[in-house]
Structure formats: C-alpha cells, structure tokens
PDB file of N, CA and C in Angstrom:
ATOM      1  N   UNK A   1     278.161 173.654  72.724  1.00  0.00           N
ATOM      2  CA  UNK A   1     279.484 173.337  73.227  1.00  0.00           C
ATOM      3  C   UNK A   1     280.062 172.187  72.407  1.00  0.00           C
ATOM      4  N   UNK A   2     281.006 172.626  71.762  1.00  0.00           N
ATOM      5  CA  UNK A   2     281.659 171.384  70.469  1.00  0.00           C
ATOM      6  C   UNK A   2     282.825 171.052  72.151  1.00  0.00           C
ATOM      7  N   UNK A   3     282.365 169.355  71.386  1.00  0.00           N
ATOM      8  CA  UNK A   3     283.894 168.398  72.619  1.00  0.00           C
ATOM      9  C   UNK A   3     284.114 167.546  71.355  1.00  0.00           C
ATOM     10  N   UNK A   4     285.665 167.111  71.787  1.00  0.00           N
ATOM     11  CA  UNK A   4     286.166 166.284  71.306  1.00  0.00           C
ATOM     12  C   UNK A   4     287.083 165.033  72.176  1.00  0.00           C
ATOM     13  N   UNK A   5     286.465 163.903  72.142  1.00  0.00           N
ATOM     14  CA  UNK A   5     286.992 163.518  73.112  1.00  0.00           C
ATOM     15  C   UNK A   5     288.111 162.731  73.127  1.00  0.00           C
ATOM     16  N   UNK A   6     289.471 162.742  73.815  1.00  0.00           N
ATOM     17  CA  UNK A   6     290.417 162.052  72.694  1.00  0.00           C
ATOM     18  C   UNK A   6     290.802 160.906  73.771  1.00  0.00           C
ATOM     19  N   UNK A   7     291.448 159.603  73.191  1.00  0.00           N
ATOM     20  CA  UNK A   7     291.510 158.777  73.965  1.00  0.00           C
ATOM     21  C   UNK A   7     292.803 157.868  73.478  1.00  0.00           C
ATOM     22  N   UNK A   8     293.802 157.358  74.343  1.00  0.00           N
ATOM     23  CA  UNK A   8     294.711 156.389  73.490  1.00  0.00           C
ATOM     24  C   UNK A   8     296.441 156.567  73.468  1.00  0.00           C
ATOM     25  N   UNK A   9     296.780 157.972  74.447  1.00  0.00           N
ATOM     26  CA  UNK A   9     297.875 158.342  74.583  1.00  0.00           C
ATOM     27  C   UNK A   9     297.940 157.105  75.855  1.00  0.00           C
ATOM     28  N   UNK A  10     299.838 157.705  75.779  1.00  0.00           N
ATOM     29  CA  UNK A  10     300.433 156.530  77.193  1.00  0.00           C
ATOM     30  C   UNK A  10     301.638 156.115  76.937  1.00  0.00           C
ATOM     31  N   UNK A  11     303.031 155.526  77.735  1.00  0.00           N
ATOM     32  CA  UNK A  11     304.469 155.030  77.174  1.00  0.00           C
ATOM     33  C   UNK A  11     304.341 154.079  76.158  1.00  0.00           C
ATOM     34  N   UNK A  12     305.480 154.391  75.733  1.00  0.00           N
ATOM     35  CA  UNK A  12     305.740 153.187  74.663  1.00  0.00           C
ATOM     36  C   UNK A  12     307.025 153.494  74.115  1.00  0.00           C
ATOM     37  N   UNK A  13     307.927 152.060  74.022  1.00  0.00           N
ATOM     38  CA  UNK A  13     308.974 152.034  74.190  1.00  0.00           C
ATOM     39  C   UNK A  13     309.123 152.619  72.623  1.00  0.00           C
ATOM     40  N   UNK A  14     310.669 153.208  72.114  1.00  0.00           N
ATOM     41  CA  UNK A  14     311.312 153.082  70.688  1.00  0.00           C
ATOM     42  C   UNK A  14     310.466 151.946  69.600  1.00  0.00           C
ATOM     43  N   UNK A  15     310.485 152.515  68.508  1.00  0.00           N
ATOM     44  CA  UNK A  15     309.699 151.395  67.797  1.00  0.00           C
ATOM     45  C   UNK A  15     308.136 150.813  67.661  1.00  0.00           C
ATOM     46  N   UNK A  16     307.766 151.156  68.958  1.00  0.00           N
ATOM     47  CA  UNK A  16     306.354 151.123  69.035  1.00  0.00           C
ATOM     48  C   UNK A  16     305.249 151.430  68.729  1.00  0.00           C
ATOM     49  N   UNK A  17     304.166 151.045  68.551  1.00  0.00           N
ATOM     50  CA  UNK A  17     302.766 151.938  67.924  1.00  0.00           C
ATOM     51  C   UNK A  17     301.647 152.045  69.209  1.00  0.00           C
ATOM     52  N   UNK A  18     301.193 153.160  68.820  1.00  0.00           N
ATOM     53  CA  UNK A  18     300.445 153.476  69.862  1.00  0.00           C
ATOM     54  C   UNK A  18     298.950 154.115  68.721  1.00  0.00           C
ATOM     55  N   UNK A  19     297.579 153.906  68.923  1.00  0.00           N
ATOM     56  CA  UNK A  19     296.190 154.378  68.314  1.00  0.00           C
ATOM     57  C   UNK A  19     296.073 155.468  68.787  1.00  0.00           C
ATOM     58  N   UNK A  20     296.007 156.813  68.481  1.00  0.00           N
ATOM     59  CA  UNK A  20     294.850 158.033  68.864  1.00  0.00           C
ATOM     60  C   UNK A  20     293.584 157.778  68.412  1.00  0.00           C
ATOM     61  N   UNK A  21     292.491 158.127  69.542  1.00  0.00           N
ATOM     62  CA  UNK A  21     291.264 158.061  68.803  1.00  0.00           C
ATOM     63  C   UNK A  21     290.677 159.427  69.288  1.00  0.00           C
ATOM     64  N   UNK A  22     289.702 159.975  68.471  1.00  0.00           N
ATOM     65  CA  UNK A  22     289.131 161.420  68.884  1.00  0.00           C
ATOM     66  C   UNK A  22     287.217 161.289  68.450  1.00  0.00           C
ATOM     67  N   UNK A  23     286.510 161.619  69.134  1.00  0.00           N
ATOM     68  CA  UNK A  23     285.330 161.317  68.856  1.00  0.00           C
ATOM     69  C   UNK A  23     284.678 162.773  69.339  1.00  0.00           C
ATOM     70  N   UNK A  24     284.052 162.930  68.322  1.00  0.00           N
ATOM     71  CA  UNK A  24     283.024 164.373  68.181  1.00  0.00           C
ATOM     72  C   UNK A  24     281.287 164.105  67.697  1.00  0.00           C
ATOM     73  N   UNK A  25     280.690 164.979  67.787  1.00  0.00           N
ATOM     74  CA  UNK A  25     279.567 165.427  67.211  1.00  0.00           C
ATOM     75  C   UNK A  25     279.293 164.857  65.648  1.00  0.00           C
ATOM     76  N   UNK A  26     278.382 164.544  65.445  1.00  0.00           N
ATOM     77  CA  UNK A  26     277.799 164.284  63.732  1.00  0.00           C
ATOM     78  C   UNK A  26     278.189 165.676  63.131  1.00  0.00           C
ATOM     79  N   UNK A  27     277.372 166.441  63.492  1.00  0.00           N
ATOM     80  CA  UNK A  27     276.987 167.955  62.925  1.00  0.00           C
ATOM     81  C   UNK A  27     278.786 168.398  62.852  1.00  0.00           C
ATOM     82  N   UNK A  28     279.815 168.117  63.770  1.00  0.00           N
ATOM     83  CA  UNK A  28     280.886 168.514  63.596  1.00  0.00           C
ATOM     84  C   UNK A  28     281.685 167.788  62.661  1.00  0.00           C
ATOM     85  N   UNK A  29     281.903 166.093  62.789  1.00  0.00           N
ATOM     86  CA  UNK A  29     282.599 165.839  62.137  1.00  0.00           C
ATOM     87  C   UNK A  29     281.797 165.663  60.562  1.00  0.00           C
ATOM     88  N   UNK A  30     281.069 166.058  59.920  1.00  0.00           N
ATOM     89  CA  UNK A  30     280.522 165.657  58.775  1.00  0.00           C
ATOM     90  C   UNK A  30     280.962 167.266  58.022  1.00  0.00           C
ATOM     91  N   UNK A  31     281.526 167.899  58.659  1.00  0.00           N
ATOM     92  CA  UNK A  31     281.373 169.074  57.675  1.00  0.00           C
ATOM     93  C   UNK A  31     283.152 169.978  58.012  1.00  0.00           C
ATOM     94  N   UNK A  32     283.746 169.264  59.389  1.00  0.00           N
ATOM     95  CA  UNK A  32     285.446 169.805  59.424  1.00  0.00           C
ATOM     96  C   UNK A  32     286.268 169.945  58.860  1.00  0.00           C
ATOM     97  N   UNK A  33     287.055 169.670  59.107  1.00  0.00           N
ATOM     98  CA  UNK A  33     288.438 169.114  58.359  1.00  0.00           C
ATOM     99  C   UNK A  33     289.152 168.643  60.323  1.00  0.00           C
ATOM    100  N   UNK A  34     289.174 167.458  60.276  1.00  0.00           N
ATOM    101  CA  UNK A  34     289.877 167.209  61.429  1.00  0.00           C
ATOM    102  C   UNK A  34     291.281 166.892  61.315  1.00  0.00           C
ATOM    103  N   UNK A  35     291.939 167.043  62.200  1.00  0.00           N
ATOM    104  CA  UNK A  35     293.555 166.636  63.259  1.00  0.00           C
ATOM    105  C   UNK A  35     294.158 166.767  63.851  1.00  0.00           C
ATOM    106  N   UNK A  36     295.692 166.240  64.155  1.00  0.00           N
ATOM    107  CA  UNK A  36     296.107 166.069  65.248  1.00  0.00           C
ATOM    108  C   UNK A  36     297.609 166.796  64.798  1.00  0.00           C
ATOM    109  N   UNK A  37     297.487 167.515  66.817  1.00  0.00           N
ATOM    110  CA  UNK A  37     298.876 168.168  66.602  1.00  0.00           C
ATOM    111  C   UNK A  37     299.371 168.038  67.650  1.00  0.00           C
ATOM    112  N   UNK A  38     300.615 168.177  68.206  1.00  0.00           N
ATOM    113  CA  UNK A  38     301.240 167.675  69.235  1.00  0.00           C
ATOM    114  C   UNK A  38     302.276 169.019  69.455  1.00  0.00           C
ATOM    115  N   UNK A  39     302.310 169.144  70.988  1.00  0.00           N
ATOM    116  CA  UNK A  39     303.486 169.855  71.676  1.00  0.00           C
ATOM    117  C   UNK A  39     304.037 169.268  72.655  1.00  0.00           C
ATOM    118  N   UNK A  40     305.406 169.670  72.168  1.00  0.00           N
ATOM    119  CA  UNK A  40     306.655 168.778  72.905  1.00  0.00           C
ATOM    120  C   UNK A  40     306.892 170.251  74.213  1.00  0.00           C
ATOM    121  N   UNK A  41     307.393 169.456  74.948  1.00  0.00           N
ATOM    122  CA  UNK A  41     307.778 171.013  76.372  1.00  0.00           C
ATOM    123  C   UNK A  41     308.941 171.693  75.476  1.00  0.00           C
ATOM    124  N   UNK A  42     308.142 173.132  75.293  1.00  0.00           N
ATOM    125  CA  UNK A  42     309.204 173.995  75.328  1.00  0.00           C
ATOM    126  C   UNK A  42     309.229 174.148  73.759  1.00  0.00           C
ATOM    127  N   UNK A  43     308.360 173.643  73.379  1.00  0.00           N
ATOM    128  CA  UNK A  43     308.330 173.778  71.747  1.00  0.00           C
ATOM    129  C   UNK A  43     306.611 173.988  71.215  1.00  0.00           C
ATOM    130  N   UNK A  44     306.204 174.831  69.811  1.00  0.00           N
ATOM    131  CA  UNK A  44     305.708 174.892  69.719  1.00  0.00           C
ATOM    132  C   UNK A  44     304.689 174.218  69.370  1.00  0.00           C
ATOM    133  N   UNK A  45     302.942 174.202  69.427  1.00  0.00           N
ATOM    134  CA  UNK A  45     302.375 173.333  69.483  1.00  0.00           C
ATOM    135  C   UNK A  45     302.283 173.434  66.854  1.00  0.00           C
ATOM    136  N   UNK A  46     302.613 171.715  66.652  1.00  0.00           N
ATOM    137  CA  UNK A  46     302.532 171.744  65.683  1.00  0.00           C
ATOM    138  C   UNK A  46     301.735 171.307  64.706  1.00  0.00           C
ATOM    139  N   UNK A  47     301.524 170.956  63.632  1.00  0.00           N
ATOM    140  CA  UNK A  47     300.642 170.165  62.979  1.00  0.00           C
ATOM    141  C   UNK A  47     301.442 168.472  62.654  1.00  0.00           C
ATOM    142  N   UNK A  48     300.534 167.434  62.911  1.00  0.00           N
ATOM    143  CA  UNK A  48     301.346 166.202  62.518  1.00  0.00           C
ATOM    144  C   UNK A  48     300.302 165.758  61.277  1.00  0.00           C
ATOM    145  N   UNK A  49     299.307 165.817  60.855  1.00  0.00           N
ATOM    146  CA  UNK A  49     298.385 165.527  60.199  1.00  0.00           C
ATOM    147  C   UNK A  49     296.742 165.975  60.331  1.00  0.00           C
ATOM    148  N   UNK A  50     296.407 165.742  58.945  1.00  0.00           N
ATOM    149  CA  UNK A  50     294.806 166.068  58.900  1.00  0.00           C
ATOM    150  C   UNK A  50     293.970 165.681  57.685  1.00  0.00           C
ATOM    151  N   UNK A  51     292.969 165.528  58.067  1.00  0.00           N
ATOM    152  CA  UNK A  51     291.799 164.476  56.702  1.00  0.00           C
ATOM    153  C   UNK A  51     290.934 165.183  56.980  1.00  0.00           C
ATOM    154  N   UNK A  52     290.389 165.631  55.543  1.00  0.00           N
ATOM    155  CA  UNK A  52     289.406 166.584  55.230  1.00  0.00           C
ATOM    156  C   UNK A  52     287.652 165.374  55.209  1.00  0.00           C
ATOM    157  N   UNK A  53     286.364 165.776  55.219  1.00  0.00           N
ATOM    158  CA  UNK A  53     285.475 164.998  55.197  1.00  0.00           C
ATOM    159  C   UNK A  53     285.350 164.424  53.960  1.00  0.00           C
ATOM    160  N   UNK A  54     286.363 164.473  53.223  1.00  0.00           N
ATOM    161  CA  UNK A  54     286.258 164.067  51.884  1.00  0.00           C
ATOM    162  C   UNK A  54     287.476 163.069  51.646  1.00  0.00           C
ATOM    163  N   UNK A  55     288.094 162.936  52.790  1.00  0.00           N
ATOM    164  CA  UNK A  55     289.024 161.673  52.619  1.00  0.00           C
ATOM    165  C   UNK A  55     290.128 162.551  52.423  1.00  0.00           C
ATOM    166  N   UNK A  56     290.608 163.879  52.123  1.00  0.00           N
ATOM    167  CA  UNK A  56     292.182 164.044  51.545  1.00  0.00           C
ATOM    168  C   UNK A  56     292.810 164.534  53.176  1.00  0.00           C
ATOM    169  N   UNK A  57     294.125 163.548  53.288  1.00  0.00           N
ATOM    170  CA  UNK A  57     295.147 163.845  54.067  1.00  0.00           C
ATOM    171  C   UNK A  57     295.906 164.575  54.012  1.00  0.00           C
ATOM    172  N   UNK A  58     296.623 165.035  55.176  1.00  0.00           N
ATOM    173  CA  UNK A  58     297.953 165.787  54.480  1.00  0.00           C
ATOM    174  C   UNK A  58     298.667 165.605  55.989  1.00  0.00           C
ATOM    175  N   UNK A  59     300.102 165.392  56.101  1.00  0.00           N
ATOM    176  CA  UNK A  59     301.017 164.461  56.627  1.00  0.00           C
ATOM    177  C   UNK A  59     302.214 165.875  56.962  1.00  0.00           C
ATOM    178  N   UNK A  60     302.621 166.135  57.562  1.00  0.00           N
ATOM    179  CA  UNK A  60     304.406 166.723  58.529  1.00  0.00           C
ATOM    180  C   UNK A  60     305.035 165.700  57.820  1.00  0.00           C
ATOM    181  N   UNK A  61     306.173 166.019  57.652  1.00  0.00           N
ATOM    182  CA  UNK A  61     307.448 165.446  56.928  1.00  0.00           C
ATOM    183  C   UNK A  61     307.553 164.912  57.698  1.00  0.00           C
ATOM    184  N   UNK A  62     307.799 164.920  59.051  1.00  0.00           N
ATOM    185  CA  UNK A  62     308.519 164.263  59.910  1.00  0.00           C
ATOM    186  C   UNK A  62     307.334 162.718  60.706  1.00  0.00           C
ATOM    187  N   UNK A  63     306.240 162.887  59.909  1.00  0.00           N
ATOM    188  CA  UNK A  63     305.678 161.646  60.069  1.00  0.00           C
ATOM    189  C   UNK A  63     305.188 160.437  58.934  1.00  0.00           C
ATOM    190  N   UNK A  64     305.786 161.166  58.152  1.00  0.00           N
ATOM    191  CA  UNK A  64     305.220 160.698  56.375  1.00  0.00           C
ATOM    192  C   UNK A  64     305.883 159.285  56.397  1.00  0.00           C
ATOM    193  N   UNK A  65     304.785 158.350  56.401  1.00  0.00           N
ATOM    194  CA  UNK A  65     305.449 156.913  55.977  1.00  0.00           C
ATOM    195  C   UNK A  65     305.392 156.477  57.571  1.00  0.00           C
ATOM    196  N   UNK A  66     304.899 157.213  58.332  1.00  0.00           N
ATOM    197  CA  UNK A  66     304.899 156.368  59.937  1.00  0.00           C
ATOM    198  C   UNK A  66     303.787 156.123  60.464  1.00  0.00           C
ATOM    199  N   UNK A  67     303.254 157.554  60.143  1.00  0.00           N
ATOM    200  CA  UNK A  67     301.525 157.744  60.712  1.00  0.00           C
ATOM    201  C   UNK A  67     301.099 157.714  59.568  1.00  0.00           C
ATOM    202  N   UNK A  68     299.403 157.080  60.370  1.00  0.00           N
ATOM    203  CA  UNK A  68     298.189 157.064  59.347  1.00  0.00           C
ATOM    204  C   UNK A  68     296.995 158.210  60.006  1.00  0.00           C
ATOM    205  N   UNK A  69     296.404 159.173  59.544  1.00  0.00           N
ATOM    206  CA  UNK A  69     295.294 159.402  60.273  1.00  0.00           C
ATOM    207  C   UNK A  69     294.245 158.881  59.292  1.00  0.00           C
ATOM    208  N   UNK A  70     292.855 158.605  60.023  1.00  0.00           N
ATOM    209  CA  UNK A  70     291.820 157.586  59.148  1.00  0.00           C
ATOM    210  C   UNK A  70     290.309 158.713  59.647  1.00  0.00           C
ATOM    211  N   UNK A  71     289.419 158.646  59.369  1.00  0.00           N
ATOM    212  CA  UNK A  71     287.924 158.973  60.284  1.00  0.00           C
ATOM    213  C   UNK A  71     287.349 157.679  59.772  1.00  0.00           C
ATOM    214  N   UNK A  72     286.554 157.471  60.891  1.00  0.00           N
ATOM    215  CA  UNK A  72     285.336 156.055  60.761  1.00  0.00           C
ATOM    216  C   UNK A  72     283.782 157.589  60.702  1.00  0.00           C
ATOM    217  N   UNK A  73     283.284 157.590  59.853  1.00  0.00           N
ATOM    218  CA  UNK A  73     281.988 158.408  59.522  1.00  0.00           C
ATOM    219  C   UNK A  73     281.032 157.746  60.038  1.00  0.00           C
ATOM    220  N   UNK A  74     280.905 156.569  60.488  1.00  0.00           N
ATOM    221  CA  UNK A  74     280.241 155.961  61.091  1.00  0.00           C
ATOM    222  C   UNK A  74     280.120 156.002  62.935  1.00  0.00           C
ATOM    223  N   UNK A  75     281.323 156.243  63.313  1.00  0.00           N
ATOM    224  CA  UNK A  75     281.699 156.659  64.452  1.00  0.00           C
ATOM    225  C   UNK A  75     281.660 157.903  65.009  1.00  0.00           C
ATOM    226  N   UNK A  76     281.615 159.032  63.637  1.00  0.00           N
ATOM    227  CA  UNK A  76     282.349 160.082  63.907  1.00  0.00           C
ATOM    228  C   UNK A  76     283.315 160.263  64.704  1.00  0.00           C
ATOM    229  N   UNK A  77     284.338 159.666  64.639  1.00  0.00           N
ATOM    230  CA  UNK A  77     285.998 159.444  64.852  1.00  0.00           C
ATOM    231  C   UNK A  77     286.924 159.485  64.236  1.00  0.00           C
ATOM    232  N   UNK A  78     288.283 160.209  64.500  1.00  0.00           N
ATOM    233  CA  UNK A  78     289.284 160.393  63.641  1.00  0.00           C
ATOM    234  C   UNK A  78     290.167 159.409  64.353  1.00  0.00           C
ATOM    235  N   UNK A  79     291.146 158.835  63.823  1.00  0.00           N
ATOM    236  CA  UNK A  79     292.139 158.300  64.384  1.00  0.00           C
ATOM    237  C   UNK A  79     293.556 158.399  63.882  1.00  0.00           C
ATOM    238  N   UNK A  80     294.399 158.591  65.000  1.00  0.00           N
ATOM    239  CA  UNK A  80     296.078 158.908  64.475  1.00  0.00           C
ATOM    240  C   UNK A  80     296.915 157.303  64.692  1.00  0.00           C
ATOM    241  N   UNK A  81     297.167 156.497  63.565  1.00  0.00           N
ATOM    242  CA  UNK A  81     297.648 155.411  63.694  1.00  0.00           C
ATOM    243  C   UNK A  81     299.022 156.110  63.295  1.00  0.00           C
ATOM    244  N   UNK A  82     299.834 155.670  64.623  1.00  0.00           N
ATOM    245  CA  UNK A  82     301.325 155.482  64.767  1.00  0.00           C
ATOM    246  C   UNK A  82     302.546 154.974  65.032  1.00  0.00           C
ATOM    247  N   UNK A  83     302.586 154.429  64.461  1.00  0.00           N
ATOM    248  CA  UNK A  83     303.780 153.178  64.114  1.00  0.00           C
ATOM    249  C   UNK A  83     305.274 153.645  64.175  1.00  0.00           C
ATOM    250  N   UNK A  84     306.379 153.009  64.355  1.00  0.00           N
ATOM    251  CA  UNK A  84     307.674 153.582  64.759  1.00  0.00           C
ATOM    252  C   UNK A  84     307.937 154.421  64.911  1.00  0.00           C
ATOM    253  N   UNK A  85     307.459 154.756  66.527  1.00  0.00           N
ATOM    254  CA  UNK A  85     307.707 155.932  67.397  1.00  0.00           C
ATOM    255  C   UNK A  85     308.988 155.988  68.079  1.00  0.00           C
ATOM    256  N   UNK A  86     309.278 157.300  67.568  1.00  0.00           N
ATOM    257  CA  UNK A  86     310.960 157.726  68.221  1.00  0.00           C
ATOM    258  C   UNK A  86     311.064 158.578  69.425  1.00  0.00           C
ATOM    259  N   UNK A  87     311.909 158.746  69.943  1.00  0.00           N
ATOM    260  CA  UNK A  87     311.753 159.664  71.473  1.00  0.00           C
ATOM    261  C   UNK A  87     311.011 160.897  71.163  1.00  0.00           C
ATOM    262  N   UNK A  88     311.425 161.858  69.979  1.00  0.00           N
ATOM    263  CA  UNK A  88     311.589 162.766  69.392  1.00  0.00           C
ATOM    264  C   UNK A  88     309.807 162.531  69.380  1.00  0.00           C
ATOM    265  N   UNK A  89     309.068 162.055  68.821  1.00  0.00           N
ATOM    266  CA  UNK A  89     307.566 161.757  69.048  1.00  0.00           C
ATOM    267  C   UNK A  89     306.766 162.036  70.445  1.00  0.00           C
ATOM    268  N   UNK A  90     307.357 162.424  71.605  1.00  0.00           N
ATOM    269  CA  UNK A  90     306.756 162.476  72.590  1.00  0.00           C
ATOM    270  C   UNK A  90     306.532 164.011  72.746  1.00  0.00           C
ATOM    271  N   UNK A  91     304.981 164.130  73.082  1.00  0.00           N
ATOM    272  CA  UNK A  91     304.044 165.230  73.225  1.00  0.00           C
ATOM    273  C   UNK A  91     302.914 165.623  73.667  1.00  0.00           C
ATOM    274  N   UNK A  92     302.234 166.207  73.950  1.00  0.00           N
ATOM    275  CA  UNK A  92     301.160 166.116  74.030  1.00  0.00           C
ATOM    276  C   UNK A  92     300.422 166.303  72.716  1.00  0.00           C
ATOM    277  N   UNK A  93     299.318 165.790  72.215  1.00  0.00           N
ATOM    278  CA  UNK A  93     298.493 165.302  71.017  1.00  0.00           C
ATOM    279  C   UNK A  93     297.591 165.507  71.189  1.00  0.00           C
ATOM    280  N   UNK A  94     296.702 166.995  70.329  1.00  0.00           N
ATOM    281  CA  UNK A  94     295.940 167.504  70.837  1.00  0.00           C
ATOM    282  C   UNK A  94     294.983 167.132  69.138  1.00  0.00           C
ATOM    283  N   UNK A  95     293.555 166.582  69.429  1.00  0.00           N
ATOM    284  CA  UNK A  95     292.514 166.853  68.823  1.00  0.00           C
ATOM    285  C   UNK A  95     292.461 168.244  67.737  1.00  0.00           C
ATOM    286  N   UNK A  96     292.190 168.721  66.997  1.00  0.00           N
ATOM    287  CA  UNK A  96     291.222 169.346  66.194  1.00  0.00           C
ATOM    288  C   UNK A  96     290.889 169.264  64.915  1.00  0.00           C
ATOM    289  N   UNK A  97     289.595 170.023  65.075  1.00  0.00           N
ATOM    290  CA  UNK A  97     288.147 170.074  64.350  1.00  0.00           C
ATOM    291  C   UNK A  97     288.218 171.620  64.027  1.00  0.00           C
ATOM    292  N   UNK A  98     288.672 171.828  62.421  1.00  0.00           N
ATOM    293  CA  UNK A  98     288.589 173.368  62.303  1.00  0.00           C
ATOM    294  C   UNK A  98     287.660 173.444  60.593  1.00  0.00           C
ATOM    295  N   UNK A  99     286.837 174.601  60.834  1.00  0.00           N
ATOM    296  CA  UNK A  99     285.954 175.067  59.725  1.00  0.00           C
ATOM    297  C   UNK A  99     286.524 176.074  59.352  1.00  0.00           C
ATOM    298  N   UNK A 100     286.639 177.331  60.088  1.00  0.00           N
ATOM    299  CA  UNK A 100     287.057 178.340  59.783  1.00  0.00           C
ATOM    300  C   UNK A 100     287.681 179.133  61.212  1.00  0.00           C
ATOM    301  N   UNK A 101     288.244 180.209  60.740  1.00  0.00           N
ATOM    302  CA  UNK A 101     289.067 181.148  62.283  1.00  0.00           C
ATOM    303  C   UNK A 101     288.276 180.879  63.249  1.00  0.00           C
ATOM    304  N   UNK A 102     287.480 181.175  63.435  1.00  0.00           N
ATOM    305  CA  UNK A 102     286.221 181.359  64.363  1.00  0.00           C
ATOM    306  C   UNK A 102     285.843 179.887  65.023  1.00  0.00           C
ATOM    307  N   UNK A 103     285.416 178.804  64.045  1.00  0.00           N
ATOM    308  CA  UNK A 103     285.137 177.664  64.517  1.00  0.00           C
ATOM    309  C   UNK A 103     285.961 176.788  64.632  1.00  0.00           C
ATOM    310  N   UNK A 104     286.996 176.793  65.131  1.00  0.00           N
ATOM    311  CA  UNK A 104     288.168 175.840  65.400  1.00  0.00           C
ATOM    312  C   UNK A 104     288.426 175.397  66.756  1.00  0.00           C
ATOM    313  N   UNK A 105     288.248 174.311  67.329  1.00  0.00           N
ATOM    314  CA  UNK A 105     288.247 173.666  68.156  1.00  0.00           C
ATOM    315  C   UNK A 105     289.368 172.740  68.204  1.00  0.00           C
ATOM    316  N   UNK A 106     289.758 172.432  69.888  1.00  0.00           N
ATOM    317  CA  UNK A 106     290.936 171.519  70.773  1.00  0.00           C
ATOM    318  C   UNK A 106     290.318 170.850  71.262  1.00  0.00           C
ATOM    319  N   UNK A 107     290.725 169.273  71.126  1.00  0.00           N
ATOM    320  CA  UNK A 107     290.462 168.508  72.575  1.00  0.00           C
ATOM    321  C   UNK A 107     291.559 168.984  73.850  1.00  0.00           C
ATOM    322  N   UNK A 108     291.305 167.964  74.672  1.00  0.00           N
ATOM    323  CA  UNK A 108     291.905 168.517  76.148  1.00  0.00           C
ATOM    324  C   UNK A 108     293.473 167.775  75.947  1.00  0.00           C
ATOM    325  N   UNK A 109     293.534 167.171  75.184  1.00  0.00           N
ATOM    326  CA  UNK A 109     295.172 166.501  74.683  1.00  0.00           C
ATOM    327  C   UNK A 109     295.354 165.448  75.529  1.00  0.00           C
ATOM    328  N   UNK A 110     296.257 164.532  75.038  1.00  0.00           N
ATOM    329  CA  UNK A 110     296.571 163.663  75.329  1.00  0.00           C
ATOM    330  C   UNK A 110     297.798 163.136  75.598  1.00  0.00           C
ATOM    331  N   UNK A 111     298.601 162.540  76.891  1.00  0.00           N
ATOM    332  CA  UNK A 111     300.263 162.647  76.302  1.00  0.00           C
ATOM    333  C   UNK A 111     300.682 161.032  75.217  1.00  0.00           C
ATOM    334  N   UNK A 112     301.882 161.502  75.067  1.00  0.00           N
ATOM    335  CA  UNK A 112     302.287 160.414  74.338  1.00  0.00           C
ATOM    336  C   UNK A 112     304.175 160.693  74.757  1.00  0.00           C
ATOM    337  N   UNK A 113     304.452 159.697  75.412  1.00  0.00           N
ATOM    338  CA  UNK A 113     305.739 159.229  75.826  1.00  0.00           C
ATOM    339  C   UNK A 113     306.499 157.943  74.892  1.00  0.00           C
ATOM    340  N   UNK A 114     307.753 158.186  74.548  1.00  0.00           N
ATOM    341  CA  UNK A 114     308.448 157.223  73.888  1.00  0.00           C
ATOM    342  C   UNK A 114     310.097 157.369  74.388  1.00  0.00           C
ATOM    343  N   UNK A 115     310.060 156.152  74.682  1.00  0.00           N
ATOM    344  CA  UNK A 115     311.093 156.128  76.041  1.00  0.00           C
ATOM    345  C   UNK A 115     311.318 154.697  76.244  1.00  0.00           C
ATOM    346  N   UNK A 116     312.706 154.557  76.224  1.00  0.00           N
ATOM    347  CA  UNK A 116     312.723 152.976  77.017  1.00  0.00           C
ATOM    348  C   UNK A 116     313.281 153.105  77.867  1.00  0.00           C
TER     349      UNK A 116
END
C-alpha cells in the first residue's frame, strides 16, 4: 500500500506563502518522479509542478517564478514552496508519486484557500 502523506494546506491572505509537504516510502520516493497538482471546484484537476529523483523540475506557467518544489532525500519528502499566492491559487493540492500508468499514486489532498 503506497501513502503519501501530505501536510501544510490552510487560509492565507493575497500575497502570502504557505509550505506543502508530502512524505512517502524510501522504495517510492528514490525511484518516482514526484508532484503536486491542484483542483479548483468545478475545474479540472491540473499539474502545478514536478521533480524528477534526479533533481529536474518542471513548473505550469501560471506558477513559474512563484513556486518552488524541492525533495529532502533524506526525508523522503517533496515540498511545494509557495510564495505570492493569488485567489486564483485556491484548490485542493493533491500529492503525486508516478513511475508509470499503472504505478501512479494520490495523496488524500490538501486545501489551500487565498482570500482576504
């Protein structure tokens, strides 16, 4: 049973930063490609970013220059650092850990509100 456990959603006003953190398995995160995607109500669930076990990122236009995602290999943890959050940012922020069709895994998501 692959889990991922994600932790770090919650309000936060315009402008604000808020940490995702996601914590998995050795055996999982040493060999994924992990990240994070978010669905807004009523819209589809999307990609915001992802870091391969080899360090390469890759970033949504619409977060490039705002968010960071990082993994601690030591932790086996990914993290979504996000910095000037706009309303338009609020979603739910869901974990994954994908190898292939078959082995691709969700955490249970997390919300994220931006709102003053």
């Amino acid at each position: 049973q692959v889990q991922l456990v994600e932790s770090g959603g919650g309000l936060v006003q315009p402008g604000g930063s808020l940490r995702l953190s996601c914590a998995t398995s050795r055996d999982i995160f040493s060999i994924y490609v992990m990240g994070w995607y978010r669905q807004a109500p009523g819209k589809q669930r999307e990609l915001v970013a992802t870091v391969t076990n080899g360090g390469t990122t890759n970033y949504a236009n619409s977060v490039k220059g705002r968010f960071t995602i990082s993994r601690d290999n030591a932790k086996n943890t990914v993290y979504l650092q996000m910095n000037s959050l706009k309303p338009e940012d609020t979603a739910v922020y869901y974990c994954n850990a994908y190898y292939s069709r078959i082995s691709n895994y969700w955490g249970q998501g997390t919300q994220v509100t931006v709102s003053s």
